[in-house]
N, C-alpha and C. Protein backbone atom coordinates (compact mmCIF):
# COMPACT_ATOMS: atom_id res chain seq x y z
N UNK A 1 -18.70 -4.90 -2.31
CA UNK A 1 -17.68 -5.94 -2.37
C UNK A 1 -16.60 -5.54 -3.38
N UNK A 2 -15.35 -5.07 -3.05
CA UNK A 2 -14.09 -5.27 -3.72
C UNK A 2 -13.68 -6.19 -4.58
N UNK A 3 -14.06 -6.13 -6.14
CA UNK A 3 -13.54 -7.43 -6.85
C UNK A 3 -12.21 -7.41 -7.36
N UNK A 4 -11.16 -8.49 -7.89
CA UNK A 4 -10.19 -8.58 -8.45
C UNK A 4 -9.86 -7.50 -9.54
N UNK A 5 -8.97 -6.69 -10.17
CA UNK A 5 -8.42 -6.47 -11.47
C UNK A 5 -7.69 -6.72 -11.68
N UNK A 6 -7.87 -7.25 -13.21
CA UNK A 6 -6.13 -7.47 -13.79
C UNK A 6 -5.58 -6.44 -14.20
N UNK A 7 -4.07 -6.46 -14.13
CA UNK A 7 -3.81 -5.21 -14.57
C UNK A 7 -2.31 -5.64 -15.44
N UNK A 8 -1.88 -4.10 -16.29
CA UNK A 8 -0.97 -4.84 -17.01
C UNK A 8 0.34 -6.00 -16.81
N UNK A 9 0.20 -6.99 -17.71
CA UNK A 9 0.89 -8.20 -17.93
C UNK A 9 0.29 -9.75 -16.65
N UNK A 10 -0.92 -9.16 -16.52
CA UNK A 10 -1.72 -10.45 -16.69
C UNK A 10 -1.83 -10.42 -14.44
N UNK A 11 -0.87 -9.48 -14.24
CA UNK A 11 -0.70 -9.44 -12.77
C UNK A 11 -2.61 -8.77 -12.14
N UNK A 12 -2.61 -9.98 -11.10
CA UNK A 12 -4.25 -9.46 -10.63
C UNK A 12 -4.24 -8.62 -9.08
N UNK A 13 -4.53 -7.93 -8.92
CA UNK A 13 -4.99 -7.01 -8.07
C UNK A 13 -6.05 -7.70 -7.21
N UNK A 14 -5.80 -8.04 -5.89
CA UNK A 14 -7.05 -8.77 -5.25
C UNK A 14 -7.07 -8.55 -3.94
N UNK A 15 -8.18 -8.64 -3.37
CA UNK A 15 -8.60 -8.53 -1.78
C UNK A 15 -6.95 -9.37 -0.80
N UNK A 16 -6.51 -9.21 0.22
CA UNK A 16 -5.85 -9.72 0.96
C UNK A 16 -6.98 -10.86 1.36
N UNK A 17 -6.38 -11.99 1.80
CA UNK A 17 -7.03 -13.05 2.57
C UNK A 17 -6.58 -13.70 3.56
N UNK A 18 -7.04 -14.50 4.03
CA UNK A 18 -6.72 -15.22 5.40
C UNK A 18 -5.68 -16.58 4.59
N UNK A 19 -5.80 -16.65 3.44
CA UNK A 19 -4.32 -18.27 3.33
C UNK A 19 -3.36 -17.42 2.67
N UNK A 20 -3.48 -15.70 2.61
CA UNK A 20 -2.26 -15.35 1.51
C UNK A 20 -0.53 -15.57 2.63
N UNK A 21 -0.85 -15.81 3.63
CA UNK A 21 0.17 -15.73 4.64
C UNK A 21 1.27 -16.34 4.05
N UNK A 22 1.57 -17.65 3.66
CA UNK A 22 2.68 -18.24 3.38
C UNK A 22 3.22 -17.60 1.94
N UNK A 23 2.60 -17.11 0.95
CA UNK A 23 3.11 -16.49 -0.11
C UNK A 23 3.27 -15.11 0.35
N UNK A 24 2.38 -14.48 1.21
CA UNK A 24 3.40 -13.30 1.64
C UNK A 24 4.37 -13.33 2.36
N UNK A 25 4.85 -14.51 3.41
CA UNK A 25 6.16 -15.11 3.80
C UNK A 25 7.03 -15.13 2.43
N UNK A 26 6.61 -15.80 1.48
CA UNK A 26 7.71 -15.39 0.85
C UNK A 26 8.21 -14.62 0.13
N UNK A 27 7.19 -13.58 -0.34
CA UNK A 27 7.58 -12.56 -0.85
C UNK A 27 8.07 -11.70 -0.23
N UNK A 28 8.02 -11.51 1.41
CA UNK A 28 8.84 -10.35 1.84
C UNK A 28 9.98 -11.05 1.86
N UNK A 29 10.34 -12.79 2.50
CA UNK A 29 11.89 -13.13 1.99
C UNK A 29 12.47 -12.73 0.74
N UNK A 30 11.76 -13.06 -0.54
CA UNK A 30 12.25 -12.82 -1.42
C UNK A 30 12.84 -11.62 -2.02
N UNK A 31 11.82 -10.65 -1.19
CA UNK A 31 11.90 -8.69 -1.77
C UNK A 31 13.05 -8.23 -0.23
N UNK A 32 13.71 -8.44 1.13
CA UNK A 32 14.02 -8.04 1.81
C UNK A 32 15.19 -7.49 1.59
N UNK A 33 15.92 -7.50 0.84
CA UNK A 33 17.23 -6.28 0.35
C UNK A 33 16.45 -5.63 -0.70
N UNK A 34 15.48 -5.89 -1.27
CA UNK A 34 14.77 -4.76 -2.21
C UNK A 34 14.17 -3.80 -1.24
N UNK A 35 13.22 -4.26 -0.39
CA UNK A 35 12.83 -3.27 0.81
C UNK A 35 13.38 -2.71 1.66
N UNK A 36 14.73 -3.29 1.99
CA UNK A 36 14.96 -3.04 3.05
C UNK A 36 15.08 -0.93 3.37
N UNK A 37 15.80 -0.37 2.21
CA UNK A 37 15.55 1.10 2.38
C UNK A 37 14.64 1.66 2.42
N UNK A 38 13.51 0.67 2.53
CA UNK A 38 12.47 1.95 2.42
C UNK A 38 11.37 1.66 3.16
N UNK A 39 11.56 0.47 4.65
CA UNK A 39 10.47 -0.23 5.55
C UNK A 39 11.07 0.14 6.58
N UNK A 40 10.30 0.26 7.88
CA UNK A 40 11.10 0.29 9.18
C UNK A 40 12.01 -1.24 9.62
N UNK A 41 13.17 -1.25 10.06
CA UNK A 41 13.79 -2.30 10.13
C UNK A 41 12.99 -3.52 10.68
N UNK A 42 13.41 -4.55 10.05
CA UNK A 42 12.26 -5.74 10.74
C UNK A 42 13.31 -6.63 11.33
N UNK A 43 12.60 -6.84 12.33
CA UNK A 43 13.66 -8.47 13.15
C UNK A 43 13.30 -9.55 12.48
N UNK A 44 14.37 -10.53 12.61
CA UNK A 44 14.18 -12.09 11.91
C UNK A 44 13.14 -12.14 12.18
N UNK A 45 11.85 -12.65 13.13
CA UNK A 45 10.75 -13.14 12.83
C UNK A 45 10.03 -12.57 12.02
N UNK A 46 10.14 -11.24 11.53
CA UNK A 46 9.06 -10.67 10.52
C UNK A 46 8.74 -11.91 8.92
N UNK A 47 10.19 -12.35 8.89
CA UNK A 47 10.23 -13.24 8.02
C UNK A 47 10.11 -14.62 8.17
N UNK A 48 8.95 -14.82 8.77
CA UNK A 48 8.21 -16.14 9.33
C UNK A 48 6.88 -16.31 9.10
N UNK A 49 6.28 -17.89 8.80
CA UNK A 49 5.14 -17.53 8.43
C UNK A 49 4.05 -17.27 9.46
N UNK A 50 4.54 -17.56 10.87
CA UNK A 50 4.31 -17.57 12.13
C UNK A 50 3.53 -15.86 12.46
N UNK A 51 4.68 -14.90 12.31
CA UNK A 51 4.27 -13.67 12.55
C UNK A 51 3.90 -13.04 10.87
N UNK A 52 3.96 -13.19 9.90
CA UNK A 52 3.66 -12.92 8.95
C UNK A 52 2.05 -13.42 9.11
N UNK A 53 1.38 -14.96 9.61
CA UNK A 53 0.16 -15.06 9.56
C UNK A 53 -0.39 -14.07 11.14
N UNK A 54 0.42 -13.86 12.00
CA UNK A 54 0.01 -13.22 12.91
C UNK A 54 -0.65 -11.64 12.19
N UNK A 55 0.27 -11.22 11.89
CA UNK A 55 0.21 -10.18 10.74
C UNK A 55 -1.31 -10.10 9.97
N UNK A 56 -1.14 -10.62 9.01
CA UNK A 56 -2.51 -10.52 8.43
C UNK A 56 -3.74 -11.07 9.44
N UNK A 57 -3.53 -11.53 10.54
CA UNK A 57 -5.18 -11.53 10.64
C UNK A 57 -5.37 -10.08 11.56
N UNK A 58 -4.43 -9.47 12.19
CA UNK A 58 -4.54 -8.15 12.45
C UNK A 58 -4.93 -7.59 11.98
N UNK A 59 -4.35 -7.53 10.02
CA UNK A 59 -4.81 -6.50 9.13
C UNK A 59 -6.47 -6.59 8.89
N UNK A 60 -6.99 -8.01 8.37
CA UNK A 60 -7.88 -8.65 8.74
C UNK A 60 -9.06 -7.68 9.21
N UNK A 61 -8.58 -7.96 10.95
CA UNK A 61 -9.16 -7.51 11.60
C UNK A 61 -9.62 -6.03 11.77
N UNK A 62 -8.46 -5.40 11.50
CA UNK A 62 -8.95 -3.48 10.84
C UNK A 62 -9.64 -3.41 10.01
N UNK A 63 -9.75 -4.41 8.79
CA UNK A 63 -10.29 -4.38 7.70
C UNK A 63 -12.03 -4.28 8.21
N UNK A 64 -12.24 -5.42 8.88
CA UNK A 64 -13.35 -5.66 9.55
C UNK A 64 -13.91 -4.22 10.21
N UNK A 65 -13.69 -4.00 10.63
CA UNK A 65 -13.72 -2.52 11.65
C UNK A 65 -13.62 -1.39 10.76
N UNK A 66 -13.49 -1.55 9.64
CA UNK A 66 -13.38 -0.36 8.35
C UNK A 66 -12.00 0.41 8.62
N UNK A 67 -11.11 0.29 9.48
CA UNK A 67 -10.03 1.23 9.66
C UNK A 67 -8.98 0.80 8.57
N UNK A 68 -9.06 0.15 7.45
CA UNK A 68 -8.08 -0.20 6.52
C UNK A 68 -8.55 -1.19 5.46
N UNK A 69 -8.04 -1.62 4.33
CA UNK A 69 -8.51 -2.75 3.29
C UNK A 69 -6.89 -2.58 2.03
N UNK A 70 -6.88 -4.09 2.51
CA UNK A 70 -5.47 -4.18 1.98
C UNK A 70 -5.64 -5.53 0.87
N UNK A 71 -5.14 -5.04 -0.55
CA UNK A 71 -4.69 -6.38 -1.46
C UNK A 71 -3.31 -6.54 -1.50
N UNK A 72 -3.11 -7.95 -2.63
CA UNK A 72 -1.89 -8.44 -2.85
C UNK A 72 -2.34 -8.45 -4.18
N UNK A 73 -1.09 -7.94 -5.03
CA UNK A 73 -0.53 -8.45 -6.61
C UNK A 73 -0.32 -9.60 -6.77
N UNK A 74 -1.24 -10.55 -7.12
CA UNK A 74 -0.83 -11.68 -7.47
C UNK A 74 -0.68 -12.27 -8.97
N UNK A 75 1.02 -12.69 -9.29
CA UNK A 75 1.12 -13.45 -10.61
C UNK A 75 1.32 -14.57 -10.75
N UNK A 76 0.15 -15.41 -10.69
CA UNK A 76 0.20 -16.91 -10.48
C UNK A 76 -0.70 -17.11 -8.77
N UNK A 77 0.42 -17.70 -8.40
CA UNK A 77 0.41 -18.09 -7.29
C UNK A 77 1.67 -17.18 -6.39
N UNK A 78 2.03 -16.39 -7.46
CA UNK A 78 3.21 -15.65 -6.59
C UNK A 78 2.62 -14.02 -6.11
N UNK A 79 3.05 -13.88 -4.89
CA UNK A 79 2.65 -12.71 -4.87
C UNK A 79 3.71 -11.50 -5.23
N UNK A 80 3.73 -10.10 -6.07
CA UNK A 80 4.41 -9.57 -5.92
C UNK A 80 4.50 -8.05 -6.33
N UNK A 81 3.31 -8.09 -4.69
CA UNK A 81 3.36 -6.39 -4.47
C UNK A 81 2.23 -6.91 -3.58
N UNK A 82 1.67 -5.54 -3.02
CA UNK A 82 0.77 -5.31 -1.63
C UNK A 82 0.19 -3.94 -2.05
N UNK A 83 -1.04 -3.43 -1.73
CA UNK A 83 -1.09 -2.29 -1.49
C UNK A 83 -2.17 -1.98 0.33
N UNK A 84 -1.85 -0.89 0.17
CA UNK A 84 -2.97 -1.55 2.00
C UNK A 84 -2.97 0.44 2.17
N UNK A 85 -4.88 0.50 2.55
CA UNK A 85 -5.05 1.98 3.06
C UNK A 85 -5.23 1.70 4.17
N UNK A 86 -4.50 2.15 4.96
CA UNK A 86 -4.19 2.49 6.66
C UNK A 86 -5.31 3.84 7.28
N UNK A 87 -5.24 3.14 8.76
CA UNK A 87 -5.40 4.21 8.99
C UNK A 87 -7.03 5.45 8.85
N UNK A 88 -7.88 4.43 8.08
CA UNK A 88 -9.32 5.30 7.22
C UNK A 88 -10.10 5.94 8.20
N UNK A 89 -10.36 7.05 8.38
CA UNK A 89 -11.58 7.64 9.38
C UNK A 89 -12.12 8.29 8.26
N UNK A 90 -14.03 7.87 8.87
CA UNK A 90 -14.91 8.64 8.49
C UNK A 90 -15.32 9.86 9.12
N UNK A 91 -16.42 9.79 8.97
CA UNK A 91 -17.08 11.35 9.45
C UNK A 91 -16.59 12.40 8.42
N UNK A 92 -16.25 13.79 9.21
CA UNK A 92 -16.31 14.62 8.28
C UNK A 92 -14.60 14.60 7.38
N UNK A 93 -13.91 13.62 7.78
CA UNK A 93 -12.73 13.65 7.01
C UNK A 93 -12.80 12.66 5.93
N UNK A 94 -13.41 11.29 6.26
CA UNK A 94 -13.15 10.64 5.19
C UNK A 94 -11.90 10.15 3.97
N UNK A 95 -10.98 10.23 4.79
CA UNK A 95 -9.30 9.89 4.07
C UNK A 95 -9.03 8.34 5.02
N UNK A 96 -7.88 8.53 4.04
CA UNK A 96 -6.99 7.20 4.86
C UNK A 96 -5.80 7.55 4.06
N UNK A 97 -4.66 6.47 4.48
CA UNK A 97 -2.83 6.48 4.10
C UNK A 97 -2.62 5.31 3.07
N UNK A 98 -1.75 5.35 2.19
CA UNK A 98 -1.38 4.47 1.24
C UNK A 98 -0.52 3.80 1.20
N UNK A 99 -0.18 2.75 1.37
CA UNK A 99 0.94 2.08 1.17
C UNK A 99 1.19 1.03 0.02
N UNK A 100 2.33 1.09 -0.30
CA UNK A 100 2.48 -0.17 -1.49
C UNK A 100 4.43 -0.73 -1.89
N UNK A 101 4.06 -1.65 -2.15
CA UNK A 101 5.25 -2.14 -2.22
C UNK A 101 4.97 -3.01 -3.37
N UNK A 102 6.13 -3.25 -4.73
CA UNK A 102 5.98 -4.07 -5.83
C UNK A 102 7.81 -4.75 -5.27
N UNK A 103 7.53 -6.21 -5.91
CA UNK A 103 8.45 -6.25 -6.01
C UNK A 103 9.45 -6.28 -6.93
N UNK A 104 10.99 -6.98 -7.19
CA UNK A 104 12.05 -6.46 -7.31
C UNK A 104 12.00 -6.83 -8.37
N UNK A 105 11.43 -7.99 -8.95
CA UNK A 105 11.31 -8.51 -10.13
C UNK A 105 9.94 -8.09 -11.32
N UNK A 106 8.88 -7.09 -10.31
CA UNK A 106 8.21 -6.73 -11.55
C UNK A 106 8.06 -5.23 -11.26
N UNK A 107 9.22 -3.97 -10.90
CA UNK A 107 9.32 -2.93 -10.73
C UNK A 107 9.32 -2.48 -12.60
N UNK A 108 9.46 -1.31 -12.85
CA UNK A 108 9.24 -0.64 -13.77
C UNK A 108 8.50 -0.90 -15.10
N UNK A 109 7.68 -1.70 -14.67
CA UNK A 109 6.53 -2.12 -15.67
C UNK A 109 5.27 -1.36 -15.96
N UNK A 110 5.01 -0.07 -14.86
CA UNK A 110 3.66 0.68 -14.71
C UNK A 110 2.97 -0.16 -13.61
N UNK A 111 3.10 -1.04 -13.17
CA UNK A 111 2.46 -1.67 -12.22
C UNK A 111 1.82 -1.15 -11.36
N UNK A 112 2.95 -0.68 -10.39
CA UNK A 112 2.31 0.18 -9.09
C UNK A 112 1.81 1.58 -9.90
N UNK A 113 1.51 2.04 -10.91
CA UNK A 113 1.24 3.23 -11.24
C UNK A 113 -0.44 2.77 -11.53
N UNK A 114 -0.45 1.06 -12.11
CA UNK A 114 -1.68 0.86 -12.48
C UNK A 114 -2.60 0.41 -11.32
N UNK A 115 -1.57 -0.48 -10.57
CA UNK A 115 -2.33 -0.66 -8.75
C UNK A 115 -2.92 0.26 -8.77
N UNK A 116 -2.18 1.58 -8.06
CA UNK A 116 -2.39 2.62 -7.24
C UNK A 116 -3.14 3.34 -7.39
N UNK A 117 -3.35 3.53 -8.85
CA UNK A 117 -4.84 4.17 -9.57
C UNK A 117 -6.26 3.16 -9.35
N UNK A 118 -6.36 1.78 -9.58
CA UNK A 118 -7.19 1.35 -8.96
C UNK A 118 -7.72 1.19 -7.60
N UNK A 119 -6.74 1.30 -6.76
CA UNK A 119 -6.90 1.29 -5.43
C UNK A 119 -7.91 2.70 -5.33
N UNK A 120 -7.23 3.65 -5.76
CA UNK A 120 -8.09 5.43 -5.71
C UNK A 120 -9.20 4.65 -6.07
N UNK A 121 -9.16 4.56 -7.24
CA UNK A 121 -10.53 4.21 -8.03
C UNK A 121 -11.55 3.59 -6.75
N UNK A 122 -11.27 2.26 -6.26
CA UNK A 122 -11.71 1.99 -5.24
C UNK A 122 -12.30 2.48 -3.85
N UNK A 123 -10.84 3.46 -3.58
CA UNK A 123 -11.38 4.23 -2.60
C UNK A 123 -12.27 5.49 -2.48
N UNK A 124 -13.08 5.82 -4.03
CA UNK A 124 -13.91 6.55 -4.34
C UNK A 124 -14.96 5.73 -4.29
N UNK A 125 -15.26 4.72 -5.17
CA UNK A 125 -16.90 4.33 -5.74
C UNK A 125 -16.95 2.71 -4.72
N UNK A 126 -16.13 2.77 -3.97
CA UNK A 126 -16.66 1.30 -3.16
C UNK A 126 -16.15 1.96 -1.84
N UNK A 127 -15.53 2.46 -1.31
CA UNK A 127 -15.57 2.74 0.17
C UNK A 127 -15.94 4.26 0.30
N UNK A 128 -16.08 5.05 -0.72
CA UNK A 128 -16.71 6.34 -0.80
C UNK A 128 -15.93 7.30 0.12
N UNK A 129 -14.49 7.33 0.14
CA UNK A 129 -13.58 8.19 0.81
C UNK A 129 -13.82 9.14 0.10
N UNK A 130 -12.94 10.21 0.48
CA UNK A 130 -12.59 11.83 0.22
C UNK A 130 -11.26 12.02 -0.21
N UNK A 131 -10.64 11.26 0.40
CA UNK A 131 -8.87 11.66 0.18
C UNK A 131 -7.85 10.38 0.16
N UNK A 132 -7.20 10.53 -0.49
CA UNK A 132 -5.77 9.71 -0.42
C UNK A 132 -4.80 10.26 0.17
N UNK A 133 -3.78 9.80 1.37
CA UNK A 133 -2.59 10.45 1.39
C UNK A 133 -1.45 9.10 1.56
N UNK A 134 -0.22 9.64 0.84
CA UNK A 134 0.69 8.84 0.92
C UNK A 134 2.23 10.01 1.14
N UNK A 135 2.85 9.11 2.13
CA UNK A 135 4.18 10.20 1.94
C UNK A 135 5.47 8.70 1.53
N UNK A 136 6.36 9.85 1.21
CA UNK A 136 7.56 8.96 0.40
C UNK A 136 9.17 9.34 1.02
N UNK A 137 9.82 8.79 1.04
CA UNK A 137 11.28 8.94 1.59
C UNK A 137 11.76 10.55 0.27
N UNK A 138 12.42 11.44 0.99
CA UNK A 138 12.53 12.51 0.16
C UNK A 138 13.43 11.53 -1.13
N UNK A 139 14.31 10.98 -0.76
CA UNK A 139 15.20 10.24 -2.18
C UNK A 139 14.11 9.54 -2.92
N UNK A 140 13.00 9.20 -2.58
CA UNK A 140 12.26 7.93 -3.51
C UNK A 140 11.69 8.57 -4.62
N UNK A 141 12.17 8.62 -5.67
CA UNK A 141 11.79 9.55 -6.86
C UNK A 141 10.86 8.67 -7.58
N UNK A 142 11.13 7.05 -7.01
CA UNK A 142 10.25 6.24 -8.63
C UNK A 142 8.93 6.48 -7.88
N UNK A 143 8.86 6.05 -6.38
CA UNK A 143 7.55 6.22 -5.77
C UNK A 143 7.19 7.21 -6.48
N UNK A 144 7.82 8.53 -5.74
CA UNK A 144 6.88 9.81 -6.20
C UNK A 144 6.26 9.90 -7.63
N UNK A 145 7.08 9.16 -8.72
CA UNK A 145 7.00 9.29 -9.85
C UNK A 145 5.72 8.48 -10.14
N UNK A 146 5.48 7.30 -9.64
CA UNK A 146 4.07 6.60 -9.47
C UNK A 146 3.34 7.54 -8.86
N UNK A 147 3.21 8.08 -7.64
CA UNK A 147 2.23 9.06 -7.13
C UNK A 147 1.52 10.12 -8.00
N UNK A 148 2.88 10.93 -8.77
CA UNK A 148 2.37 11.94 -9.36
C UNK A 148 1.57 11.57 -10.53
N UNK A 149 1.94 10.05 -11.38
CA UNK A 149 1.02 9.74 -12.66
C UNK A 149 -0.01 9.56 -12.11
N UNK A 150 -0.37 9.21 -11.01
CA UNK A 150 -1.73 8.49 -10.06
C UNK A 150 -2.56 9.50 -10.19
N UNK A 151 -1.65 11.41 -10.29
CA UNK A 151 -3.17 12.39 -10.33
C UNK A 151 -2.86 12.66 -9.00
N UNK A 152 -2.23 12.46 -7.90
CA UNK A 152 -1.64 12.89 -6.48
C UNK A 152 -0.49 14.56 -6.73
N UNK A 153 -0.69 15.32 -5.67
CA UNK A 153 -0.08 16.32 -5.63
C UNK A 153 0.54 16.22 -4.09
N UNK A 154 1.93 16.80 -4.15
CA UNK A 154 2.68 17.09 -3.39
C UNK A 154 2.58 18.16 -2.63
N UNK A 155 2.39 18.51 -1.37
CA UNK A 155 1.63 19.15 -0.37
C UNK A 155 2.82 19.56 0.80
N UNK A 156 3.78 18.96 1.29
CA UNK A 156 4.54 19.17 1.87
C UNK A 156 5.75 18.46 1.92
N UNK A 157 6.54 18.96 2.67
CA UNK A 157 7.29 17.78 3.57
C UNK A 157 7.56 18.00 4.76
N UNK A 158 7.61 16.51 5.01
CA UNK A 158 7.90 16.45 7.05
C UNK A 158 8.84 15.70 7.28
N UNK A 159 10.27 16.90 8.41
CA UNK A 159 10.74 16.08 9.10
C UNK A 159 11.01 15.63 9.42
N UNK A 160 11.85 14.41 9.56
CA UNK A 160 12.09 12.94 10.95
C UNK A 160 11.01 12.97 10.97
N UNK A 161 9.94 12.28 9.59
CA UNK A 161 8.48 11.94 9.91
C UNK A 161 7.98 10.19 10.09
N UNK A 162 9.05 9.67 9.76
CA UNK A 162 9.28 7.85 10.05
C UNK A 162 10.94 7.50 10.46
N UNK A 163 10.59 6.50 11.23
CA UNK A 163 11.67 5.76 11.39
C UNK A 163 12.05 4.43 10.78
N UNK A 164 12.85 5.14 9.22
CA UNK A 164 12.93 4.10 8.41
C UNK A 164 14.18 3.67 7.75
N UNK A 165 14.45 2.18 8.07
CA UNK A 165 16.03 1.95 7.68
C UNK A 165 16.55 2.43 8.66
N UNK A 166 16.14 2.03 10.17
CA UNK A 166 16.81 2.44 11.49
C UNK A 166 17.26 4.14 12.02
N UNK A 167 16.51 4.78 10.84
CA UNK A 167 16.94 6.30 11.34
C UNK A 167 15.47 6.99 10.80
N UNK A 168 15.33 8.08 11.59
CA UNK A 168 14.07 8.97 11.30
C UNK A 168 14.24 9.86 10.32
N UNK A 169 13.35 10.09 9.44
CA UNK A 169 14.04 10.34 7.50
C UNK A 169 12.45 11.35 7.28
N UNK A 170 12.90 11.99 6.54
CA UNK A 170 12.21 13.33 6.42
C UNK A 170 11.49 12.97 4.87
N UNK A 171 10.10 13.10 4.51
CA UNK A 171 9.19 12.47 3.77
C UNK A 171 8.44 13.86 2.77
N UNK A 172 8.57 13.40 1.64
CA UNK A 172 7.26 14.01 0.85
C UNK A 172 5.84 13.60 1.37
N UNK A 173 5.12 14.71 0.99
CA UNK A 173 3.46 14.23 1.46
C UNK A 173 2.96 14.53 0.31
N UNK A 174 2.07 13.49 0.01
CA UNK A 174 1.44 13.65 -1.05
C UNK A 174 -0.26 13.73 -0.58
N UNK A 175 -1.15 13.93 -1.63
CA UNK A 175 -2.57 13.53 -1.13
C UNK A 175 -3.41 13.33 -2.90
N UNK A 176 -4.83 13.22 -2.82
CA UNK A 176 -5.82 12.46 -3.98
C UNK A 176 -6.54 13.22 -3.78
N UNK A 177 -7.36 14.18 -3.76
CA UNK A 177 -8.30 14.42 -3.79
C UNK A 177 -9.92 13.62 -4.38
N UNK A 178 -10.10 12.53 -4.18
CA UNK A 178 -10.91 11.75 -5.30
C UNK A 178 -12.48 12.37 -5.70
N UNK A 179 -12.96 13.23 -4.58
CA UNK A 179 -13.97 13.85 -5.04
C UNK A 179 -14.95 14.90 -4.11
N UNK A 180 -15.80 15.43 -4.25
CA UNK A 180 -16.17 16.57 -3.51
C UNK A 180 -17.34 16.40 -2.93
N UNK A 181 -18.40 15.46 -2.72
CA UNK A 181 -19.26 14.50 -2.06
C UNK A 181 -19.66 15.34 -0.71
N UNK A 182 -20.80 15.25 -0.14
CA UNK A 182 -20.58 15.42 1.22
C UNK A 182 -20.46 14.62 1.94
N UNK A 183 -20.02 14.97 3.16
CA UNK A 183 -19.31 13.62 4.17
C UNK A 183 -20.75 12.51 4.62
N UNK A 184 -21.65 13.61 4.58
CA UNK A 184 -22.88 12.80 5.32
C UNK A 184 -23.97 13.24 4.55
């Protein structure tokens, strides 16, 4: 079982849930010119609590199925940040993808540097992965700059590897190595 951390300035790190829907309605209203460079473009309904709760019980539902496990930063009652591993296969690979988003009002605090290390942390001694990978828009230097304190190394780049901010944009790859285990 995945428990809460707090992490610096009192912000808690916690499981996603089935009522976070309307506070994550508003936190992507609230963060959507903060995100907007760096998400694939969203249509008006993304910012509804309609498809926003559609949304999470999808995620939910991967979660269930082990293909992902996603929290929210919560300060208060506000949410503000996400992190979510996409994507997880076992067997002999044992990785999954990283995603995270803080928002606009509690960026350069160490936050996502302190998330993102717990999340690893997590994805070693409670879901017993192998690898982290996350890639970043080649301009996103603060990301990378969180990645690289995280203990992540830069491995490549790809490409027109997303279609983000309405055009296909060429990405750092990063990865975690979290530990050397056998798969089975």
């Amino acid at each position: 079982m995945i428990e809460p951390v707090t992490l610096p300035g009192g912000v808690v790190l916690r499981p996603l849930t089935e009522h976070d829907a309307p506070a994550l309605t508003e936190a992507y209203v609230r963060n959507r010119e903060h995100l907007r460079p760096w998400e694939p473009r969203r249509p008006k309904s993304f910012y509804t609590l309609t498809i926003q709760a559609q949304m999470l019980e999808a995620m939910l539902a991967k979660q269930a199925a082990g293909q992902a496990t996603a929290w929210v930063l919560a300060d208060g009652d506000l949410i503000v940040g996400r992190m979510t591993l996409n994507d997880t296969v076992r067997g002999p690979f044992l990785s999954t993808n990283l995603g995270y988003w803080i928002d606009a009002g509690h960026t350069g605090r160490g936050l996502a540097t302190a998330a993102v290390r717990e999340v690893c942390r997590m994805a070693d001694e409670e879901l017993r992965l192998h690898r982290v990978a996350a890639g970043t828009l080649v301009h996103n230097v603060a990301s990378q700059s969180v990645l690289l304190k995280a203990g992540f190394e830069l491995y490549g780049t790809a490409p027109r590897y997303l279609e983000i901010d309405g055009r296909w944009q060429d990405h750092r790859l990063f990865q975690l190595i979290l530990n050397d285990r056998p798969a089975f």
